[in-house]
C-alpha atoms as a PDB file:
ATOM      1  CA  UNK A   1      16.412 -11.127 -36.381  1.00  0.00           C
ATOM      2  CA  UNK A   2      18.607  -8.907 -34.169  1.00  0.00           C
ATOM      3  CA  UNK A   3      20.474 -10.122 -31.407  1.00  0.00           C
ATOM      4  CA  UNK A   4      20.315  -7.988 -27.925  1.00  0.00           C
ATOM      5  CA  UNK A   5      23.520  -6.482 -27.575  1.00  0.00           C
ATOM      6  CA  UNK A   6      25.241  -7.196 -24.144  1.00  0.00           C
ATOM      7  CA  UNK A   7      24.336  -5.134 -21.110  1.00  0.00           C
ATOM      8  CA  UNK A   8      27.550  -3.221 -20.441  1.00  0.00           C
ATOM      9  CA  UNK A   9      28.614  -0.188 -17.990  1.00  0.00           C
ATOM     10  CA  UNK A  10      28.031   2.238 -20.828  1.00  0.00           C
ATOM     11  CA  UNK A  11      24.607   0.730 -21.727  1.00  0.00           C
ATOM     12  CA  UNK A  12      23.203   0.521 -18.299  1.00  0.00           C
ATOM     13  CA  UNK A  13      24.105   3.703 -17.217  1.00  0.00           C
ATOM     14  CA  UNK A  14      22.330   4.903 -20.921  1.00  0.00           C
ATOM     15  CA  UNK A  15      19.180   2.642 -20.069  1.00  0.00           C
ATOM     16  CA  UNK A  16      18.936   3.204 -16.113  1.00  0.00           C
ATOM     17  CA  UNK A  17      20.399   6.341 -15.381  1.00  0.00           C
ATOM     18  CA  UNK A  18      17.655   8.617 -14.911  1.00  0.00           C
ATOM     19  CA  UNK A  19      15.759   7.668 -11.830  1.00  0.00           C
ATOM     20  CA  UNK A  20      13.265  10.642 -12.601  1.00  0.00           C
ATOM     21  CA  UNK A  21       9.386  10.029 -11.288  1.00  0.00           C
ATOM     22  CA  UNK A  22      10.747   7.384  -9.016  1.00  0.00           C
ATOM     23  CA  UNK A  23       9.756   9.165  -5.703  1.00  0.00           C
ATOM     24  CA  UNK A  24       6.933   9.822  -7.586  1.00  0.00           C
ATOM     25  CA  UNK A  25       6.069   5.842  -8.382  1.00  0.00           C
ATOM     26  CA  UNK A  26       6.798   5.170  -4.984  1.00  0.00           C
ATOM     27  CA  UNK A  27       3.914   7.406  -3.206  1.00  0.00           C
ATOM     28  CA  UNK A  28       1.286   6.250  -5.788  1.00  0.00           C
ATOM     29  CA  UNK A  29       2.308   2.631  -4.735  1.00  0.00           C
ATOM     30  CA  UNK A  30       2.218   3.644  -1.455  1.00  0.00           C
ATOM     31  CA  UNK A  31      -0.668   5.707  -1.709  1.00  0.00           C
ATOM     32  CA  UNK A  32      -2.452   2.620  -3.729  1.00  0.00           C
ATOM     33  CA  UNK A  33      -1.453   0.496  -0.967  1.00  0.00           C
ATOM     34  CA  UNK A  34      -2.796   2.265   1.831  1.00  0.00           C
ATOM     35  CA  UNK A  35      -6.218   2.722   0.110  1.00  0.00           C
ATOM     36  CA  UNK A  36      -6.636  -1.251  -0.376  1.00  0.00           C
ATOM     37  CA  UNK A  37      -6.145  -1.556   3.656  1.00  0.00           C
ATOM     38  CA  UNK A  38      -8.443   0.803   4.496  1.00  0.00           C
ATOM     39  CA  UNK A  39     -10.778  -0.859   2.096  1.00  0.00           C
ATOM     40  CA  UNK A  40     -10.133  -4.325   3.293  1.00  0.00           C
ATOM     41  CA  UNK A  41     -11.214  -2.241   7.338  1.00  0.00           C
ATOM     42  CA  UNK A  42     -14.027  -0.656   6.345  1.00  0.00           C
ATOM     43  CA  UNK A  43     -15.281  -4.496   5.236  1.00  0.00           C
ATOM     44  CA  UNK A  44     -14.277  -5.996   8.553  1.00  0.00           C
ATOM     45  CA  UNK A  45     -15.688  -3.156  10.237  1.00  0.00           C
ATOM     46  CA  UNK A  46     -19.256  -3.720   8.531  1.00  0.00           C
ATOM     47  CA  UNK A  47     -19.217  -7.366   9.939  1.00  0.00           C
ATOM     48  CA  UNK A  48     -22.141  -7.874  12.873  1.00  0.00           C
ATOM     49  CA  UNK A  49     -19.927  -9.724  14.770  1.00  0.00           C
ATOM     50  CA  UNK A  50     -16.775  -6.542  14.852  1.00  0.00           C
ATOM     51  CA  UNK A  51     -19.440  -3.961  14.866  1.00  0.00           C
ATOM     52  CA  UNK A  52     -20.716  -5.772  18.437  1.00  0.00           C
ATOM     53  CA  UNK A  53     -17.491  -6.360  20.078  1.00  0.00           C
ATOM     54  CA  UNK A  54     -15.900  -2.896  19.741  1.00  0.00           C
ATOM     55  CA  UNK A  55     -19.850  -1.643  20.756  1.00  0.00           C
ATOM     56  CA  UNK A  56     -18.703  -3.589  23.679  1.00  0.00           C
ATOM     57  CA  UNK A  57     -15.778  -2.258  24.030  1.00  0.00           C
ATOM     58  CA  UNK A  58     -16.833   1.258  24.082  1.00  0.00           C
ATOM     59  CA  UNK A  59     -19.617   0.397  26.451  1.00  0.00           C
ATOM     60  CA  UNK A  60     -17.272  -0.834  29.137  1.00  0.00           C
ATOM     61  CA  UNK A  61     -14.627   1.300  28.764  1.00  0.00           C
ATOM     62  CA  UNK A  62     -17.149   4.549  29.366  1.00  0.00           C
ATOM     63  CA  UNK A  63     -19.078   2.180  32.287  1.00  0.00           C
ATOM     64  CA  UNK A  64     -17.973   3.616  35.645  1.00  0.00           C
ATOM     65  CA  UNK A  65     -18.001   0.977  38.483  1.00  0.00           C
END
């Protein structure tokens, strides 16, 4: 079996030099991210209970007393 040679400057610099497609990574994480939280809203939002207190909401803030 081969051993793992050590992890020196050289080697490092070989293995994570290029940092190519990282702004790209980060977006789709972001992007992937962002998607789940508006997915998790769109469930709270469908609840009776949310639906009837931002109805609410709405009602009183357009109510003129």
């Amino acid at each position: 079996m081969k051993s793992i040679p050590p992890l020196d400057r050289r080697r490092a610099a070989t293995l994570f030099g290029d940092d190519t497609g990282a702004a790209t990574a980060e977006y789709a994480i972001t992007t992937m991210a962002a998607v789940a939280f508006a997915g998790l809203l769109v469930v709270i939002m469908r609840s009776d209970e949310v639906r009837g207190i931002l109805t609410d909401l709405v009602r009183r803030a357009l109510t003129v007393s």
